[in-house]
Protein backbone atom coordinates (compact mmCIF):
# COMPACT_ATOMS: atom_id res chain seq x y z
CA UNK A 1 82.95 29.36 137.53
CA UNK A 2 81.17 31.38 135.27
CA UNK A 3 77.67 29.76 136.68
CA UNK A 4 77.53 29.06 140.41
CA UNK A 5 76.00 25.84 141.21
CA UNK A 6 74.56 24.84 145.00
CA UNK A 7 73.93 21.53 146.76
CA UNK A 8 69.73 22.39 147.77
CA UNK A 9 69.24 19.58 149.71
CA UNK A 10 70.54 15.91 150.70
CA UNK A 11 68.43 12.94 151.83
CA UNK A 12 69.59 9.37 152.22
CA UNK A 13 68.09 5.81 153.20
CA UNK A 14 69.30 3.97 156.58
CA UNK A 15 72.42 2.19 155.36
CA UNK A 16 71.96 -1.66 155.86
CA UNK A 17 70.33 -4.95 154.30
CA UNK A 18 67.34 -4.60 152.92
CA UNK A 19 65.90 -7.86 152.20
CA UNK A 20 61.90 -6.83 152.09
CA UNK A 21 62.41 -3.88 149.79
CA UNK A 22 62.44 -3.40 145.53
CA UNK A 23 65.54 -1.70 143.82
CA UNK A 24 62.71 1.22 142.76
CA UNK A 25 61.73 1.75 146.23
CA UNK A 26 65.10 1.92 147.91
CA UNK A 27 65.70 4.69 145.39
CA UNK A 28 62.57 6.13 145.56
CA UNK A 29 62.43 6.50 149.71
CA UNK A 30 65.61 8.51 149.34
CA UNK A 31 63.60 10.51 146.67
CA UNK A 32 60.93 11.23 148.75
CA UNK A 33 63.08 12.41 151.87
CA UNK A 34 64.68 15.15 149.81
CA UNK A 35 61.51 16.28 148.24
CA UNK A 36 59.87 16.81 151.12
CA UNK A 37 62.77 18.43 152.69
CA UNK A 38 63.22 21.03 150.10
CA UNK A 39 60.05 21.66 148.50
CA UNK A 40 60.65 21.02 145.45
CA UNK A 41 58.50 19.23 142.98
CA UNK A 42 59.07 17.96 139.04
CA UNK A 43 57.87 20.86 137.08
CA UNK A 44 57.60 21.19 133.52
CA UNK A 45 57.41 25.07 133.29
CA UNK A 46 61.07 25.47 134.41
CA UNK A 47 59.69 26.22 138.18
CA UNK A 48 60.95 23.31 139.74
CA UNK A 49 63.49 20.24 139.07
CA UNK A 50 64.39 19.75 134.97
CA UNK A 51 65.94 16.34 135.14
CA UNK A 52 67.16 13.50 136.69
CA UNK A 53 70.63 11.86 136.89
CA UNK A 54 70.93 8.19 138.23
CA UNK A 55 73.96 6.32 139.14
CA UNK A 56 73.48 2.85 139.23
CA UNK A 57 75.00 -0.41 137.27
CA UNK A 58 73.14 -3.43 135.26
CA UNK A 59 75.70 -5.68 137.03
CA UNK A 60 74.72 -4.98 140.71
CA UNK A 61 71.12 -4.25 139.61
CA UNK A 62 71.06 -7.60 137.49
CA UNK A 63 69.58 -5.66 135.13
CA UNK A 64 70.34 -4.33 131.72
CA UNK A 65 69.67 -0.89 131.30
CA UNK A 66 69.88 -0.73 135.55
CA UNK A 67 68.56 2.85 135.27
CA UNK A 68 64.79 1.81 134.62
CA UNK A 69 64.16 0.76 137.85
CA UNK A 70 64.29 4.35 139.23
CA UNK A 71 63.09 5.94 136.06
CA UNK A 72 59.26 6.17 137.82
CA UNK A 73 60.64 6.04 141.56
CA UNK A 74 63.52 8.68 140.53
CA UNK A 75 61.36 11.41 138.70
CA UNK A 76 62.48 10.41 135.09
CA UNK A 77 58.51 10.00 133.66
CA UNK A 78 58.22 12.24 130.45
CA UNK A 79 61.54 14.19 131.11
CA UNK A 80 65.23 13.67 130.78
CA UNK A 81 66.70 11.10 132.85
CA UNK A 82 70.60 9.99 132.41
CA UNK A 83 72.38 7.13 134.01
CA UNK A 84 76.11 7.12 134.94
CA UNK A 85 77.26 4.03 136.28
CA UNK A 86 80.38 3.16 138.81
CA UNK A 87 80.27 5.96 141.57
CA UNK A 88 77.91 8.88 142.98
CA UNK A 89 80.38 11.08 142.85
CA UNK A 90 80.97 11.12 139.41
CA UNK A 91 76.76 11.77 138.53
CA UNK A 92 77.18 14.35 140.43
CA UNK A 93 80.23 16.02 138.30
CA UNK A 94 78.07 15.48 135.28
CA UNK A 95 75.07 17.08 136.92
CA UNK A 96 76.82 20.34 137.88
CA UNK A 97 78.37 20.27 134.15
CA UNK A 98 75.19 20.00 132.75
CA UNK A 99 73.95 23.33 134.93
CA UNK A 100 77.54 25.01 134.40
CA UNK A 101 76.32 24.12 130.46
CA UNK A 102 73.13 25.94 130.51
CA UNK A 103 71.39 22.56 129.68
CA UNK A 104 69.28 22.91 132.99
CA UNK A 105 68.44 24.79 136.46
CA UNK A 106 67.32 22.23 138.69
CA UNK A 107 69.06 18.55 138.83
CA UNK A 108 68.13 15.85 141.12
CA UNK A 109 70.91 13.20 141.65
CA UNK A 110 69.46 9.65 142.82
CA UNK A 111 72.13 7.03 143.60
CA UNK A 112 71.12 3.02 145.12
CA UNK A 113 72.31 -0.41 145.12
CA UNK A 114 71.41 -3.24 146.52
CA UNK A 115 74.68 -4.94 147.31
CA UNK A 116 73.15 -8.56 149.56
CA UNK A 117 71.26 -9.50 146.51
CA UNK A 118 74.28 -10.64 144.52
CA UNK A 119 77.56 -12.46 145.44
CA UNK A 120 79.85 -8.98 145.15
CA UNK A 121 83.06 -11.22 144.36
CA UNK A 122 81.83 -12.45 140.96
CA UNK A 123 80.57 -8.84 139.76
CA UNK A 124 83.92 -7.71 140.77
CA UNK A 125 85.58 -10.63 139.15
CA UNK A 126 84.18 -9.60 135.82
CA UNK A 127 85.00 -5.67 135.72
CA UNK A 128 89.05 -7.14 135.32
CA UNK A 129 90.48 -7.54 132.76
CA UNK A 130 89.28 -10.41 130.72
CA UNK A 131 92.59 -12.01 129.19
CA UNK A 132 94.69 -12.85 132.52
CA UNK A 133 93.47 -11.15 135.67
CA UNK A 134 89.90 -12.25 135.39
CA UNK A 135 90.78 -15.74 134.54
CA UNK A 136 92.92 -15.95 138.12
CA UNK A 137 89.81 -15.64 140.05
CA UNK A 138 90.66 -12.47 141.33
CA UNK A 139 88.52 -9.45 143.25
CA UNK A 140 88.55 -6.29 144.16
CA UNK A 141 89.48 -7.77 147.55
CA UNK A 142 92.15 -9.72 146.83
CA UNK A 143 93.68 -6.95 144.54
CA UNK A 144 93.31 -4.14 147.33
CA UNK A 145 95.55 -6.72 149.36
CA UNK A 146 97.81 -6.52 147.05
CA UNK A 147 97.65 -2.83 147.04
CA UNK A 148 97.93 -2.47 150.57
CA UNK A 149 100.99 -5.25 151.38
CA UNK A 150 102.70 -3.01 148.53
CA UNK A 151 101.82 0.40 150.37
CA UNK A 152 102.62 -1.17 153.67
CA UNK A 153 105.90 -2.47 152.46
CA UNK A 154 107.09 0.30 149.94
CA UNK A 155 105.92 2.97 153.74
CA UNK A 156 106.46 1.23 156.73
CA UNK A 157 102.53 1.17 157.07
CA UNK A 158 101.67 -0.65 160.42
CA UNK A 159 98.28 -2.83 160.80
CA UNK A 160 97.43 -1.14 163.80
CA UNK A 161 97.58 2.16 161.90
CA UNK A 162 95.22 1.00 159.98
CA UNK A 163 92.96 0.19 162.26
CA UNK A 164 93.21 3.25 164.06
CA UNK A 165 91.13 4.18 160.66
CA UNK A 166 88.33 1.46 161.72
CA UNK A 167 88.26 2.74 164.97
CA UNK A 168 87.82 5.90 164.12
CA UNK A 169 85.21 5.47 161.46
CA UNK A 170 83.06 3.13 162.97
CA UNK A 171 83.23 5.42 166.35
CA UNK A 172 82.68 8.75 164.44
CA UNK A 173 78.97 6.75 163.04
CA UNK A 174 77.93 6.27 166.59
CA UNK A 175 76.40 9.74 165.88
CA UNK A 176 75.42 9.15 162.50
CA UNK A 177 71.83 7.65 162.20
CA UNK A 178 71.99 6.68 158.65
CA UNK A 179 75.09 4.46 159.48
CA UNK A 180 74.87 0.64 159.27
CA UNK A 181 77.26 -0.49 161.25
CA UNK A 182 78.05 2.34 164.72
CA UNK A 183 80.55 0.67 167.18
CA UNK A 184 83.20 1.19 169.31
CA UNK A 185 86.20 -0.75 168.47
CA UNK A 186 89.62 -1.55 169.45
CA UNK A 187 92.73 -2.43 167.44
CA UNK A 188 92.76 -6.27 168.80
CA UNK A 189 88.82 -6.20 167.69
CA UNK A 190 90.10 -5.25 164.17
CA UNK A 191 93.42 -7.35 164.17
CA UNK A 192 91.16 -10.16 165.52
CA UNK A 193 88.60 -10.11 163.31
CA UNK A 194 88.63 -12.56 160.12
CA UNK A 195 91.12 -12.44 157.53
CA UNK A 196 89.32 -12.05 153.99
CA UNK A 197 93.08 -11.53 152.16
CA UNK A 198 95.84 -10.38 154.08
CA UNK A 199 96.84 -8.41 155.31
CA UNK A 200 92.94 -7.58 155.17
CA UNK A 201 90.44 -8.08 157.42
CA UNK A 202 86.86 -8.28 158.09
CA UNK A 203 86.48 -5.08 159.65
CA UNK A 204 89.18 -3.36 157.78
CA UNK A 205 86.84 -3.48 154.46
CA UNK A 206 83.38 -2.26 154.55
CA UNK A 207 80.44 -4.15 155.24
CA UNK A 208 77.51 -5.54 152.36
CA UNK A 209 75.58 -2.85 152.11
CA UNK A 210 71.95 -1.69 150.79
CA UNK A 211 70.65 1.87 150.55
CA UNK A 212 70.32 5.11 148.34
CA UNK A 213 71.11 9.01 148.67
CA UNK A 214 69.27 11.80 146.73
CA UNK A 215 70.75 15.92 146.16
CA UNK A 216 68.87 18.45 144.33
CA UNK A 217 70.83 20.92 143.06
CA UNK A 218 70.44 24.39 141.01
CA UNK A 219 71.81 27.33 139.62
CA UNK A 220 72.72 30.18 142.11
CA UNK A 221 69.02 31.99 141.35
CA UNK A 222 67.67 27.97 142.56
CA UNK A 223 70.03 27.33 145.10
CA UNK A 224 69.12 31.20 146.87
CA UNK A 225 65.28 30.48 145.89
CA UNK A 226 64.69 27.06 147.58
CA UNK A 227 67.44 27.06 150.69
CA UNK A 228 68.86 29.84 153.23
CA UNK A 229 71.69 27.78 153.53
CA UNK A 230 73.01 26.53 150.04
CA UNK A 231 76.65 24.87 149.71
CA UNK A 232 78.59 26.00 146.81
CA UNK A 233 79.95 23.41 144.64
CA UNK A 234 83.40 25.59 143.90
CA UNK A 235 85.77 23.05 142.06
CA UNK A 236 85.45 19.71 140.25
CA UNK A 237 88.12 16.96 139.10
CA UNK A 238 87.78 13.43 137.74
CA UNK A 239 90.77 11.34 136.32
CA UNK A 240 91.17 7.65 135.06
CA UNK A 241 94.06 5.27 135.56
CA UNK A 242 95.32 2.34 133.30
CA UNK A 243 92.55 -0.02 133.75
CA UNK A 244 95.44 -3.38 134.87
CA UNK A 245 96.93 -2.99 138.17
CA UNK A 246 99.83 -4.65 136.87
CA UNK A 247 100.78 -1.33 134.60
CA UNK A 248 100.33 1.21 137.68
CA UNK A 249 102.40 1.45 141.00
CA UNK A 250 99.52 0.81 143.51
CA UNK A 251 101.71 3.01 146.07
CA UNK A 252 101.43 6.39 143.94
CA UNK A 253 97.20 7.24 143.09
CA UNK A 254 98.47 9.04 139.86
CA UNK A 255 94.69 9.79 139.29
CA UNK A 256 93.82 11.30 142.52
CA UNK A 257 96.41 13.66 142.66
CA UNK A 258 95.09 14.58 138.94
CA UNK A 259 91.75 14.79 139.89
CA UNK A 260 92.71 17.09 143.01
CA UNK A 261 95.09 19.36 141.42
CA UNK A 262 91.73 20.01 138.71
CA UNK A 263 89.37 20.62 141.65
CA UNK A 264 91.93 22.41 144.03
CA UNK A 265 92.86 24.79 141.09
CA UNK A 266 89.30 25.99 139.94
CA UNK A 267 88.43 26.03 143.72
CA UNK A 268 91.57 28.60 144.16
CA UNK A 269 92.90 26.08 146.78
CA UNK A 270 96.81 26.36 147.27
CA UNK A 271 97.37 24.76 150.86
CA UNK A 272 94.53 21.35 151.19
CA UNK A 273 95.65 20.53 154.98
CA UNK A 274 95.47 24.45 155.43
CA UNK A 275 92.38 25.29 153.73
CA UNK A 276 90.07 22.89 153.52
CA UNK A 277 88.00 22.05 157.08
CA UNK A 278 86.65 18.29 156.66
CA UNK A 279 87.01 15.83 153.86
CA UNK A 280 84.26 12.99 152.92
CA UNK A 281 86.78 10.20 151.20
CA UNK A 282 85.62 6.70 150.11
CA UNK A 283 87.57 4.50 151.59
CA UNK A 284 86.66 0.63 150.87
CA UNK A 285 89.60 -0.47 152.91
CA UNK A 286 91.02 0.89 155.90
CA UNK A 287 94.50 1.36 154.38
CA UNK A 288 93.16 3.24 151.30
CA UNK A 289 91.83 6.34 153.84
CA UNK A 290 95.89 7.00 154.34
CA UNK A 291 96.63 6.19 151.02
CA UNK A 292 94.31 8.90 149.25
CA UNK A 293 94.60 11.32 152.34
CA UNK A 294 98.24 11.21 150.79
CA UNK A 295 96.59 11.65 146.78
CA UNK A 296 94.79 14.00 148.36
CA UNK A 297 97.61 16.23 149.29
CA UNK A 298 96.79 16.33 153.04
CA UNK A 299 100.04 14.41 154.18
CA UNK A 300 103.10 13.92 152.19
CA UNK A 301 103.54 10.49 150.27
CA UNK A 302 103.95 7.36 153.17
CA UNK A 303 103.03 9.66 156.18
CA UNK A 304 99.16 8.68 155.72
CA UNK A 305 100.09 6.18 159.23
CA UNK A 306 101.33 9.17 160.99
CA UNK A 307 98.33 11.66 160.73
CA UNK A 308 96.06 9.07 161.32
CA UNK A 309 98.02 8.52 164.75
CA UNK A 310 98.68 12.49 165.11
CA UNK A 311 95.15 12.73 165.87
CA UNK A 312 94.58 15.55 163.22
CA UNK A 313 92.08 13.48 161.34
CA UNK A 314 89.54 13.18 164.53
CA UNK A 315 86.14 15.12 164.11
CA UNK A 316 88.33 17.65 166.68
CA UNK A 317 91.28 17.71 164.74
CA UNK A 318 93.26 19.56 161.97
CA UNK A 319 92.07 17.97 159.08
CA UNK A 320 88.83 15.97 160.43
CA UNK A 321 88.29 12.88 157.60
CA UNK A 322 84.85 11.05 157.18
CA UNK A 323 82.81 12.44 160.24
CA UNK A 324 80.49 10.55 159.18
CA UNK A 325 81.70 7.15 159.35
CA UNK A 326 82.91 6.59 155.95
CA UNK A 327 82.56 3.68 153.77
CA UNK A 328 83.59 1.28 156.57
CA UNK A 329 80.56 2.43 158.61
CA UNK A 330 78.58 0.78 155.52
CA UNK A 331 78.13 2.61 152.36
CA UNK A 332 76.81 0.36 149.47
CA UNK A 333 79.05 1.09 146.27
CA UNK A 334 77.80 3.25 143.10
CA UNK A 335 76.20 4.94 145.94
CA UNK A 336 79.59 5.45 148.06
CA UNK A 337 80.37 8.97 146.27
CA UNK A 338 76.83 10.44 146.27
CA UNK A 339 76.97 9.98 150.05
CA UNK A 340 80.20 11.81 150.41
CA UNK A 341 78.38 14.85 149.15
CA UNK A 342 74.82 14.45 151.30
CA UNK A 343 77.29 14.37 154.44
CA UNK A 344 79.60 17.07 152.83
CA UNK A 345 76.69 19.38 152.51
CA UNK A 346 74.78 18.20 155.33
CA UNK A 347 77.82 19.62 157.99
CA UNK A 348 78.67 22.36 155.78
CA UNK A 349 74.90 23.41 156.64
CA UNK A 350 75.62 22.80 160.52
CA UNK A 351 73.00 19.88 160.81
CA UNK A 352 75.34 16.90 161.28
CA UNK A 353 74.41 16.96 165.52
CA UNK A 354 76.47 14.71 167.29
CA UNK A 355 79.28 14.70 164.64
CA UNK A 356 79.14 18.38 163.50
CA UNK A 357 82.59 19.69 162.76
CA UNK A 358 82.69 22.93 164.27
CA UNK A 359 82.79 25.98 161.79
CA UNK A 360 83.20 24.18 158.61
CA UNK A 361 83.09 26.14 155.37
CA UNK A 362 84.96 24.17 153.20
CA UNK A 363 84.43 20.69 152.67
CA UNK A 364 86.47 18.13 150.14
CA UNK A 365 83.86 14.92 148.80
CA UNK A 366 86.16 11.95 147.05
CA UNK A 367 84.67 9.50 145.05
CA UNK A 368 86.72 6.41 143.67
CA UNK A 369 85.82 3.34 141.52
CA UNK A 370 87.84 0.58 139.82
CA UNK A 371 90.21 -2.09 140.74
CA UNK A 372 92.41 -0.62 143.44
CA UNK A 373 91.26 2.85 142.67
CA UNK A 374 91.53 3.29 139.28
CA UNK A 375 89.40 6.02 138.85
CA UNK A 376 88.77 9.33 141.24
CA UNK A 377 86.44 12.36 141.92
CA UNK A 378 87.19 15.22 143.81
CA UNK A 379 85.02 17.91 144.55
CA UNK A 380 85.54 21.12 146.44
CA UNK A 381 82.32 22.29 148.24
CA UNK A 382 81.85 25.34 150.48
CA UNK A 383 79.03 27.41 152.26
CA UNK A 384 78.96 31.31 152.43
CA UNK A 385 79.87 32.87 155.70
């Protein structure tokens, strides 16, 4: 890159149901947390942050326009403010284009959503497609199981591999104390839990969700200015599938690999598995952590079951995925990607305690959105030695 950008500083909200509190100030309690962390203050002389980006969406908000409820809370008064809607990974992207652009210094990124004020099913039900899919009644639910019977079928994918992902999630958030839901499980707890639409079940989705995560980030001269420890945002992907499921094989994530192979090649990266030291991947399902650890390029295609058993994806192991707890730990969505980062850059700066990866310098974050993953981020992240 001919710019260098760098994560400043990550804050985020307790993950969890929020009943008492205001879209604004869910937003604007993550804003606070990384302003006081870092220092930094909305400037109009070029001294501090230039601009805010939002991610956020009218549907979940139940609002048009969604991002005016963080446009006071978010720092957006009488300077730029931009929304983009669907994931946090992807405001993100467009925040470290705009500094790569020369179009400002200083970003902060606000994501939120209030997930338990709305029924999730019918906002999902109306992002299909309008002619035939929406009309069945469907969800992004009942289309992942579709997804993963197809995956599970196509691989020889086992149910208790997949919950070998639960397990590990919700185990690795014991240690996480922005996590909503920290427990140990077994597989019978998971196999035994409710079936929402098999082959999935309650625990192998993630739970409703409420919350928001805020990053600042800068240009190299920021980034050196405000932090001792920035993490260098070193490559950045984003592709889009065909929008019906019924046009893609659900088996092969076409757009992941896309996105990957953009942020692996501007990042310089070769060998993923061999290269990279943790990866932050939003997985809404349990089956979709093997699936895009495969997009990914971490495992061959089908052999996500077999590193999750293998052990390599523990916080000890080769490839240590979602430290943090990941999606299933509860992660509301538009928010989901925006997280990936605060947790990327939050071990990357060795101040992830209990579930600190030792030594890690180079992180992956994944963001996805759409029916059955339609749409990915991947950005490569890494701190200086």
């Amino acid at each position: 890159m001919a710019r260098r950008v760098g994560i400043i500083g990550a804050a985020q909200t307790k993950y969890g149901r929020k009943p008492e509190m205001h879209l604004q100030d869910v937003a604007f309690e993550a804003v606070q947390k990384v302003l006081q962390k870092t220092g930094l203050k909305f400037t109009e002389d070029g001294s501090g942050i230039d601009a805010t980006i939002s991610c956020s969406q009218d549907h979940w908000d139940g609002w048009t326009i969604s991002s005016k409820n963080v446009v006071n809370g978010g720092g957006g008064h009488l300077r730029p403010e931009e929304k983009v809607a669907e994931d946090g990974a992807y405001a993100l992207y467009y925040a470290a284009l705009c500094i790569l652009g020369g179009h400002y210094d200083c970003i902060l990124v606000v994501a939120h959503t209030k997930e338990s004020q709305v029924d999730g099913r019918l906002i999902e039900n109306s992002g299909l497609e309008p002619l035939y899919t929406r009309m069945l009644g469907l969800d992004f639910t009942s289309c992942a199981a579709l997804q993963a019977k197809q995956y599970m079928h196509t691989y020889g994918i086992s149910h208790e591999q997949c919950a070998r992902v639960v397990i590990k999630n919700r185990g690795n958030a014991m240690h996480n104390p922005c996590a909503q839901a920290p427990e140990i499980l077994t597989v019978d707890n998971v196999l035994g839990s409710p079936v929402l639409s098999e082959p999935i079940r309650l625990l192998d989705a993630k739970p409703t969700s409420d919350g928001a995560c805020a990053l600042i980030i800068g240009t190299e001269e920021k980034a050196k200015k405000w932090t001792d420890k920035p993490v260098w945002i070193e490559g950045l992907g984003c592709s889009y599938d065909r929008h019906y499921p019924g046009y893609r094989d659900l088996t092969d994530p076409l757009s992941l690999k896309e996105a990957a192979r953009q942020a692996y090649g501007m990042a310089g990266i070769s060998n993923p598995r061999g290269e990279i030291d943790l990866v932050e991947l939003s997985e809404y399902y349990s089956f979709q952590e093997l699936l895009w650890s495969e997009g990914l390029g971490l495992c061959e295609p089908g052999q996500g079951g077999r590193l999750i058993e293998s052990g390599a994806t523990q916080i000890g192991g080769e490839i240590p995925i979602n430290p943090s707890g990941g999606l299933l730990s509860g992660i509301p969505v538009n928010v989901a990607g925006l997280n990936r980062a605060a947790e990327a850059a939050i071990q990357l700066k060795g101040e992830a305690g209990g579930r600190q990866v030792d030594g890690a310098r180079t992180a992956v974050i994944h963001g996805a959105g759409g029916v059955c993953g339609q749409m990915h981020c991947v950005i490569s992240v890494r701190r200086e030695p």
